[in-house]
Protein backbone atom coordinates (compact mmCIF):
# COMPACT_ATOMS: atom_id res chain seq x y z
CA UNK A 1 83.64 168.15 83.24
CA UNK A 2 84.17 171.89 82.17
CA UNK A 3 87.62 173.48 82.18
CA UNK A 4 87.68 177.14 81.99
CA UNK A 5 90.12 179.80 83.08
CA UNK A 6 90.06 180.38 87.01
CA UNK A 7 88.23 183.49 87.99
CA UNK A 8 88.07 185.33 91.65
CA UNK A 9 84.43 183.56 91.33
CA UNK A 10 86.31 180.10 91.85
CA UNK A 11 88.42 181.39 94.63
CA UNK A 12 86.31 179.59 97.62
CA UNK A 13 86.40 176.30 95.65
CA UNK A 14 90.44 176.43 95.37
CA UNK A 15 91.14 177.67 98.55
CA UNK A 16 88.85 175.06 100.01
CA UNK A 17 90.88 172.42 98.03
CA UNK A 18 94.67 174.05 98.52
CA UNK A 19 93.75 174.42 102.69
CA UNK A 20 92.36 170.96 102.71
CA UNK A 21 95.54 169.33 100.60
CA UNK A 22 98.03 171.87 103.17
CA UNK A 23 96.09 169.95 105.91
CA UNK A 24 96.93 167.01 105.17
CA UNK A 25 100.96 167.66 105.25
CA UNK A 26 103.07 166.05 102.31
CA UNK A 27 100.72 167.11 99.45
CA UNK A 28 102.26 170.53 98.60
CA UNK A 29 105.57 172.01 99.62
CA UNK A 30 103.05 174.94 100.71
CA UNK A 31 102.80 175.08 104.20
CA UNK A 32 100.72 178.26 105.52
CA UNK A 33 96.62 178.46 104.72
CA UNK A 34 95.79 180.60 101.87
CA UNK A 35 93.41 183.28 101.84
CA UNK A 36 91.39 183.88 98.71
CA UNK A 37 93.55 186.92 97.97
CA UNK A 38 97.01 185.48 98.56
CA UNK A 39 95.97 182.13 96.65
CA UNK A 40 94.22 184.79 93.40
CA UNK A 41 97.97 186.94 93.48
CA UNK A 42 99.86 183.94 93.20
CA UNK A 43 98.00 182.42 90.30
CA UNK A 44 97.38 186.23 88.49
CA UNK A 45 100.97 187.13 88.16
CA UNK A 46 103.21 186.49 85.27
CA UNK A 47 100.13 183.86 84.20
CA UNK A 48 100.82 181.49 81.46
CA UNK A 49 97.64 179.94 82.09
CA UNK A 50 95.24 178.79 85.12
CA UNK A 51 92.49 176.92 84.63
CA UNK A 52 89.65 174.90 86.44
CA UNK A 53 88.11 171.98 86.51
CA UNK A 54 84.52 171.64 87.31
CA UNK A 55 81.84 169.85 87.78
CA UNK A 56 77.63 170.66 88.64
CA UNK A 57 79.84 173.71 89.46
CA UNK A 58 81.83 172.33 91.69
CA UNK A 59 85.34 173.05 91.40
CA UNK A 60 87.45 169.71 90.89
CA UNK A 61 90.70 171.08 90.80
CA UNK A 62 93.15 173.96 89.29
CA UNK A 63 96.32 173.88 87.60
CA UNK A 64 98.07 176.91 87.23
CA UNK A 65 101.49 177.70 85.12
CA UNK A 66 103.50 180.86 85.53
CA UNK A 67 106.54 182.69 83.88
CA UNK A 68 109.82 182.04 85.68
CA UNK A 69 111.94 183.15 82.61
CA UNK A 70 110.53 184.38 79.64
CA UNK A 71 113.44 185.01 77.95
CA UNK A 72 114.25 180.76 77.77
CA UNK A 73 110.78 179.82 77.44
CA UNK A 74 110.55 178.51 81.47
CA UNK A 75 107.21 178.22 83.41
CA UNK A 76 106.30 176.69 86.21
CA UNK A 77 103.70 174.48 87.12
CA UNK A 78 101.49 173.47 89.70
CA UNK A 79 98.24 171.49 90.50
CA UNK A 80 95.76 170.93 93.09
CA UNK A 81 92.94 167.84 92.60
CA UNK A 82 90.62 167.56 95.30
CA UNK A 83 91.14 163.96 97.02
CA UNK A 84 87.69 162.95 96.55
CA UNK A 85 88.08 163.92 92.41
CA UNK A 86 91.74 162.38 92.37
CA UNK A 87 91.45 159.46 89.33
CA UNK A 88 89.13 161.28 87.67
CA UNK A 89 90.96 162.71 84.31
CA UNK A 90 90.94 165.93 86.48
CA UNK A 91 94.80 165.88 86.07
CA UNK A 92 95.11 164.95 82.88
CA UNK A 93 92.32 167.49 81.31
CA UNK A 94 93.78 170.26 83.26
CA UNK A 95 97.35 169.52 81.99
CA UNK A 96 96.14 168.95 78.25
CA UNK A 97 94.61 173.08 78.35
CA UNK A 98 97.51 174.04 80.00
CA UNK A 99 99.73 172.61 77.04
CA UNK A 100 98.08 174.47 74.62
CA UNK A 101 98.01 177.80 76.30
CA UNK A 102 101.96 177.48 77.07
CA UNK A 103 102.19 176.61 73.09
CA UNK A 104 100.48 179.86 71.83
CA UNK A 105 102.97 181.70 74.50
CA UNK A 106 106.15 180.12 73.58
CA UNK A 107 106.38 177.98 76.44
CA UNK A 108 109.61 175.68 76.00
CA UNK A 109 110.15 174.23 79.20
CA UNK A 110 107.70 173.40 82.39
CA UNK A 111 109.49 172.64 85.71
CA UNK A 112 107.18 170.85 88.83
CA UNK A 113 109.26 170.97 91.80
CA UNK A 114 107.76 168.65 93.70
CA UNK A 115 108.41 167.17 97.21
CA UNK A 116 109.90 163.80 96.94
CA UNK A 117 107.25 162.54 99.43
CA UNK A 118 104.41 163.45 97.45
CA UNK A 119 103.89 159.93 96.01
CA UNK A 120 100.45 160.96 93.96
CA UNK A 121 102.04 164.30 92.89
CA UNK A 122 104.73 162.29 91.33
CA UNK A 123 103.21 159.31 89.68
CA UNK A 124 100.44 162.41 88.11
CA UNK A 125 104.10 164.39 86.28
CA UNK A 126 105.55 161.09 85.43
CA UNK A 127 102.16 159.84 83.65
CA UNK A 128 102.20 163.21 81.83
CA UNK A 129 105.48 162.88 80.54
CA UNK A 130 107.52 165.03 82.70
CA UNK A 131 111.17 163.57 83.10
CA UNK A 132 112.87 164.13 86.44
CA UNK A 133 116.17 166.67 85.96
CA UNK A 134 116.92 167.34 89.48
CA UNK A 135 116.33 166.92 93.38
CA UNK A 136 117.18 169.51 95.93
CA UNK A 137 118.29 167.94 99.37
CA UNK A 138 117.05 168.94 102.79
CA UNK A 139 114.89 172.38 101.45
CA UNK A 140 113.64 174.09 104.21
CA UNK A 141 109.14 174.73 103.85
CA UNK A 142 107.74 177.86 105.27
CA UNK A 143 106.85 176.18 108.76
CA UNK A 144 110.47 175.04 108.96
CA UNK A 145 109.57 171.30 107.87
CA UNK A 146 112.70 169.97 106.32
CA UNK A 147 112.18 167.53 102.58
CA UNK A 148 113.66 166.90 99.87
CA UNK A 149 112.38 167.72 96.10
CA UNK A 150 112.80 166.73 92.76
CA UNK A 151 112.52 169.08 89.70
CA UNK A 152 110.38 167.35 86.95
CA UNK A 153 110.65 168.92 83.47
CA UNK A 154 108.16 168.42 80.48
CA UNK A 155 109.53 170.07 76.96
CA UNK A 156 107.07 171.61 75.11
């Protein structure tokens, strides 16, 4: 497995996986298809890192990590494993590059909201060592679906 920074060259790969997890409804609190454009300006701006996972280049999955407040150290974090790579170390490779790049930036704090339904999504932040701080009752999704979340935080 090779895990590199994401470039637009991945794009068909990602979108392919973040359309396919969207499709199947409590995966990702994301709820409209992404383009390649929409999906490569929301994992270019205020990057802390994103990263790929691939294989026989195939992409695997991405994890991506962006600045919510620089000023305390806060970054977000997301991830997207294709099903059929899911148990793989995907996850856990992804995270362990991610780590490091937050490091060199000064990273204190990563947050994963997640939905509270995402039962794989959850079990992957717990076995990385994020603790659970919060959960946010009845959030409203893009499409109007109606969940509840939990804010995960990992200290740096």
């Amino acid at each position: 497995m090779i895990i590199e920074t994401a470039q637009r060259a991945h794009l068909a790969d990602m979108v392919r996986i973040m359309n396919g997890l969207i499709a199947m409804g409590d995966n990702t609190a994301h709820r409209r298809p992404f383009t390649q454009d929409r999906l490569w300006e929301r994992i270019a701006s205020d990057t802390v890192s994103r990263l790929v996972a691939s294989r026989d280049g195939h992409v695997l999955g991405f994890q991506y990590a962006n600045w919510v407040d620089k000023a305390v150290g806060l970054a977000y974090i997301a991830s997207f494993i294709d099903p059929r790579a899911q148990g793989q170390g995907v996850g856990r490779a992804l995270f362990a590059q991610t780590v490091l790049a937050a490091k060199r930036l000064g990273v204190v704090t990563l947050d994963a909201t997640i939905r509270t339904d995402n039962v794989l999504g959850l079990a992957y932040y717990t076995a990385m060592g994020f603790v659970d701080n919060q959960v946010y009752r009845d959030v409203t999704l893009s499409d109007g679906t109606r969940v509840d979340q939990v804010q995960k935080l990992y200290q740096i």
